[in-house]
Protein backbone atom coordinates (compact mmCIF):
# COMPACT_ATOMS: atom_id res chain seq x y z
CA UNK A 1 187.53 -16.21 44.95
CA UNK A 2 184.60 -17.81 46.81
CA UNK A 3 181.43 -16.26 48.09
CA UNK A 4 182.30 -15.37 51.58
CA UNK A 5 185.13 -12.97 50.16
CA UNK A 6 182.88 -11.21 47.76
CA UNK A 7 180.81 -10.06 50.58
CA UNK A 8 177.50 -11.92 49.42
CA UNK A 9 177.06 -13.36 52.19
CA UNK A 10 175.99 -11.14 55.78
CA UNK A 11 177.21 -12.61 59.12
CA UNK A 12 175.15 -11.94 62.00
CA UNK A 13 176.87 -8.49 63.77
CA UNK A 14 179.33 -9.11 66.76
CA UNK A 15 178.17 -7.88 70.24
CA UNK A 16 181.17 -5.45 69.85
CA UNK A 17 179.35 -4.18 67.22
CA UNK A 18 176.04 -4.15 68.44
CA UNK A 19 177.33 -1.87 70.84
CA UNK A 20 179.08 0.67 68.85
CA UNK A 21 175.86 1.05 67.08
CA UNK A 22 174.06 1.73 69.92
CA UNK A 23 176.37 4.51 71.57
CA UNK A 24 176.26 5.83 68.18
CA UNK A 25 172.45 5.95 68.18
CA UNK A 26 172.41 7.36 71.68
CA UNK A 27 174.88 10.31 70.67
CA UNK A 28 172.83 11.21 67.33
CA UNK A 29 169.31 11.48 69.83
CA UNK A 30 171.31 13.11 72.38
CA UNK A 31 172.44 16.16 69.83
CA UNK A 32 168.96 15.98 67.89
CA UNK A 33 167.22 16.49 71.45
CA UNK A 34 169.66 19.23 72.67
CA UNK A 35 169.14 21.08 69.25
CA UNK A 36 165.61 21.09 69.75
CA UNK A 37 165.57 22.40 72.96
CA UNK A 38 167.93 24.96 72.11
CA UNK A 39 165.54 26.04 69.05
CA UNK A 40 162.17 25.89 71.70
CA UNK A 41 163.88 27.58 74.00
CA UNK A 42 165.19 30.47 71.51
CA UNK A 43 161.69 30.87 70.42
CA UNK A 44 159.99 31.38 73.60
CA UNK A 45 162.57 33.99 74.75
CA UNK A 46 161.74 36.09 72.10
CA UNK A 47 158.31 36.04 72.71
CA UNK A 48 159.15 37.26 76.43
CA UNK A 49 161.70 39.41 76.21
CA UNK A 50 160.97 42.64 74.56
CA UNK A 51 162.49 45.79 73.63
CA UNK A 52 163.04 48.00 76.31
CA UNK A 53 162.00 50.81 73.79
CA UNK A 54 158.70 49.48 73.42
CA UNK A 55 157.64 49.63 76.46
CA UNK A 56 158.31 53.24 76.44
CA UNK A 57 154.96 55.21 76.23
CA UNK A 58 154.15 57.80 73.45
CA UNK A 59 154.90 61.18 73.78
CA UNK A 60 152.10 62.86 75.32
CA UNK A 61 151.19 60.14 77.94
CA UNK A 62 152.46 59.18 80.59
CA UNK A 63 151.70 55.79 82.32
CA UNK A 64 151.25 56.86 85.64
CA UNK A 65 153.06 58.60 88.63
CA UNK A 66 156.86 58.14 89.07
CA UNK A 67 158.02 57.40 92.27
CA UNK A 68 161.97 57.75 93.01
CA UNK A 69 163.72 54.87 94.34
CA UNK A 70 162.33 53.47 97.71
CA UNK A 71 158.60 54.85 97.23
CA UNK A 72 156.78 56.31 99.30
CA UNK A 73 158.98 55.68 101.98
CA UNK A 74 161.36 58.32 100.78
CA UNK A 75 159.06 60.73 102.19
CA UNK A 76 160.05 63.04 105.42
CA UNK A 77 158.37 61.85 107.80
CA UNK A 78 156.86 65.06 110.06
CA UNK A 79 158.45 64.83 113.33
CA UNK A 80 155.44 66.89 115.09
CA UNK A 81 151.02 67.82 114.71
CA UNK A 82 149.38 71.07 113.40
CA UNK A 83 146.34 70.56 115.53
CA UNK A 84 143.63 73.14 116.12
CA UNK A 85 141.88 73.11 119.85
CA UNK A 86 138.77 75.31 120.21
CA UNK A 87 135.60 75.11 122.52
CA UNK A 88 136.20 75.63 126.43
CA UNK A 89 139.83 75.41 126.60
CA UNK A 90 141.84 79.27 127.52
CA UNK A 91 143.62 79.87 124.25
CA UNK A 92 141.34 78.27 121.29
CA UNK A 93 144.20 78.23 118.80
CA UNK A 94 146.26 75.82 116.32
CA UNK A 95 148.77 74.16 118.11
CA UNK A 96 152.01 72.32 117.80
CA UNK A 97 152.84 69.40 119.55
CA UNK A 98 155.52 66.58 118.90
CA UNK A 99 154.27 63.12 116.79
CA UNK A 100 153.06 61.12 118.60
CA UNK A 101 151.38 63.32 121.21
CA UNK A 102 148.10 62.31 123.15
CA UNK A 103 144.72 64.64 123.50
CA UNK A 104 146.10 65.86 126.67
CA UNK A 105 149.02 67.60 125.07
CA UNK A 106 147.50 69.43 123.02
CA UNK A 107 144.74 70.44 125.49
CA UNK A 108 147.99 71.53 127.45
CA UNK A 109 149.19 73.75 124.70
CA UNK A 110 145.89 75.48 124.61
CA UNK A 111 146.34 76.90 127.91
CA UNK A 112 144.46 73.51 128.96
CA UNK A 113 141.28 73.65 129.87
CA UNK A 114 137.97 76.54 130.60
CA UNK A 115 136.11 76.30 133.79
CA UNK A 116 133.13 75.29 132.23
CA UNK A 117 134.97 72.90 130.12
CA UNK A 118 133.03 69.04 130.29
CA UNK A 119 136.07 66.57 130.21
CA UNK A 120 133.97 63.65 131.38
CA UNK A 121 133.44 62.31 128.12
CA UNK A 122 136.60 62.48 126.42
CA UNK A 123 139.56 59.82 126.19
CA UNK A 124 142.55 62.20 126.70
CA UNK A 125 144.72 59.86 125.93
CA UNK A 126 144.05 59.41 122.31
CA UNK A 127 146.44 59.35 119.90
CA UNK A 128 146.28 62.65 117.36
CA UNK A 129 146.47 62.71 114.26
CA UNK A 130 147.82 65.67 111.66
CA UNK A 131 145.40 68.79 111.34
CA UNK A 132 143.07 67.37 113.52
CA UNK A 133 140.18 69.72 115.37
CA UNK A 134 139.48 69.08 118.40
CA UNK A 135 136.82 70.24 120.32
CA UNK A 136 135.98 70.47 123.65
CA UNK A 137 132.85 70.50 124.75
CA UNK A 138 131.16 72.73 127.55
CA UNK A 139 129.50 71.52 130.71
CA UNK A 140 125.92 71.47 130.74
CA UNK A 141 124.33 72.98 134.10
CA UNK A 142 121.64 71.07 135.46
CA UNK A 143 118.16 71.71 134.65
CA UNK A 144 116.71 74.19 137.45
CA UNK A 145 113.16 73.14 139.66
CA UNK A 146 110.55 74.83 137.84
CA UNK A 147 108.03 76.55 140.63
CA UNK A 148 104.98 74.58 140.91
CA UNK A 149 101.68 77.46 140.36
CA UNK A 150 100.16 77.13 143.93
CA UNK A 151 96.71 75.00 143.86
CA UNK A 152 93.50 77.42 143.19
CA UNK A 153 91.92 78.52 145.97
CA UNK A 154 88.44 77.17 145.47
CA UNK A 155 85.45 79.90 145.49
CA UNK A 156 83.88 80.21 149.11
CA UNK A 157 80.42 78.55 149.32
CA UNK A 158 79.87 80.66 152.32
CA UNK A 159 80.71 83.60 154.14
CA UNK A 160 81.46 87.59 152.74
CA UNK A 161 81.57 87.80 148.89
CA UNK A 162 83.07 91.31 147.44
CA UNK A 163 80.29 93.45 146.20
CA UNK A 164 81.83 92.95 142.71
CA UNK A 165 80.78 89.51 142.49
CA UNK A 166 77.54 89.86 143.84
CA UNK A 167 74.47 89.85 141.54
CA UNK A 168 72.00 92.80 141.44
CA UNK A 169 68.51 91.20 142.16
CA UNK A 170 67.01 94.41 140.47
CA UNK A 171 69.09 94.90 137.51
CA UNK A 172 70.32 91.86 136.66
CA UNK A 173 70.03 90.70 133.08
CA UNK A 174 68.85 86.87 132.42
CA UNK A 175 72.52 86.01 131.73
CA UNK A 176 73.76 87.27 134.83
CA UNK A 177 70.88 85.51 136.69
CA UNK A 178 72.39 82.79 135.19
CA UNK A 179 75.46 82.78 136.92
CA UNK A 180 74.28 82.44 140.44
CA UNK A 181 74.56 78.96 142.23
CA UNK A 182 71.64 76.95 141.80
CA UNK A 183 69.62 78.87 139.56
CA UNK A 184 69.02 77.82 135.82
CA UNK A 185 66.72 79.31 133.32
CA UNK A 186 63.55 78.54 134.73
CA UNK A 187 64.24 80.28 138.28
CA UNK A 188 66.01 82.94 136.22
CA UNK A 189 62.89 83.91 134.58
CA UNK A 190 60.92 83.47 137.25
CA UNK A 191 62.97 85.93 139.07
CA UNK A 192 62.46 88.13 136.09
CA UNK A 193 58.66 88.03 136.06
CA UNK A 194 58.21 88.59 139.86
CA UNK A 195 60.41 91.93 139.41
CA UNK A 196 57.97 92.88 136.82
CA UNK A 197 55.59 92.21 138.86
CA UNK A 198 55.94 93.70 141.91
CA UNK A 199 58.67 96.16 141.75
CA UNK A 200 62.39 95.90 142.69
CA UNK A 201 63.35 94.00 145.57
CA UNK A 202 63.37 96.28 149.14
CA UNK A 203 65.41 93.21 150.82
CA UNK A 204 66.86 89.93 149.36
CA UNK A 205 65.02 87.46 151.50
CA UNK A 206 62.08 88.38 149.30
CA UNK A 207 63.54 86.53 146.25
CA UNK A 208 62.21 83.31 148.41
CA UNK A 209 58.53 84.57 147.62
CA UNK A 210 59.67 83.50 143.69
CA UNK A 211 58.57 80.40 142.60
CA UNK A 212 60.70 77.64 142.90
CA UNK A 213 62.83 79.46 144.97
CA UNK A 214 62.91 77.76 148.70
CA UNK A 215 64.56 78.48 151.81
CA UNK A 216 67.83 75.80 150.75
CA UNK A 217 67.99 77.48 147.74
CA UNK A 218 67.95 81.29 149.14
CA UNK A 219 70.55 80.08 151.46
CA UNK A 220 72.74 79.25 148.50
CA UNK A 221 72.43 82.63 146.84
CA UNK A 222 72.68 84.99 149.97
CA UNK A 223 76.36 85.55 149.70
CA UNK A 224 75.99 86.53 145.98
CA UNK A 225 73.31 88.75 145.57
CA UNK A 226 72.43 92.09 146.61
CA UNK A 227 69.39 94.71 145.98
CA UNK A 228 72.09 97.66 145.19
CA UNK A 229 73.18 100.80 147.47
């Protein structure tokens, strides 16, 4: 037996068996790759999925509302308005009128509009909504002319004066003096003194014999004095 036949001696591999080694290589990382996947993906579903059970809340709470199937859109839907109309319309009342109505319906079903009612400023053809108030307002009249006060007739400078505002050369005080035209408190006085003097005036053209007192001046106070009945 030589050396060949007791295997001591390694031949280089045949291609044939370079590639059986390969597709066996390939199939061994094929499976170890698929088994790892399976294992990461095992994991990661249990992490997501949970019990239903736990997710139930404790007894005594509860999570929030509960709607039935379809939300909120399960509702009934109202097929007409509750709307109350007051102000200047006939019949100030709460009305019914079909969705989707406008101002002016429900003005109609008022008994539409008062006389005095002011329409002007209102859109009647809004859209309404559910238990709305309207209200509609009233015409306000115009502002009436107030009367001018007729100008004051200014105080005659001549001519008659009533005996009630004439001044009494003999018994007139220093303040009433005071009120005639033209005289101030020196002629007032003076008037005074010459009274004292001579006696009460017999005629009111004497008061030009006071001091200070001229013909101009006299002429001013004719009209408003007198020397009494």
């Amino acid at each position: 037996m030589n050396v060949e036949q007791l295997g001591l001696i390694d031949h280089p591999p045949t291609p044939e068996e370079v590639r059986r080694q390969m597709r066996a290589y390939l199939v061994r990382y094929v499976v170890l790759v698929a088994g790892i996947s399976l294992v990461i993906g095992g994991l990661i579903g249990r992490l997501t999925v949970q019990d239903p059970a736990a997710l139930t809340p404790a007894a005594g709470w509860q999570s929030g509302p509960s709607f039935s199937e379809g939300g909120a859109s399960s509702r009934p839907v109202s097929s007409s308005l509750q709307i109350y109309v007051s102000g200047a319309v006939v019949m100030p009342q709460v009305v019914e009128v079909p969705a989707g109505s406008i101002l002016a319906d429900a003005l109609a079903a008022a008994g539409g509009p008062a006389p005095e009612a002011d329409l002007e400023g209102l859109n009647l053809a809004a859209p309404l909504a559910d238990h709305q108030h309207v209200l509609i307002p009233t015409r306000v009249p115009p502002p009436t002319a107030t009367p001018q006060p007729a100008p004051a007739t200014p105080a005659p400078t001549s001519g008659a004066v009533s005996p009630e505002a004439q001044v009494n050369l003999n018994t007139a005080t220093l303040a009433e003096l005071l009120t005639l035209p033209g005289i101030g408190e020196t002629r007032a006085q003076a008037i005074l003194a010459y009274r004292a003097e001579h006696g009460p005036f017999t005629r009111i053209e004497e008061l030009q014999n006071v001091s200070g007192i001229g013909p101009a001046t006299y002429e001013k106070l004719a009209p408003y004095i007198t020397i009494g009945p």
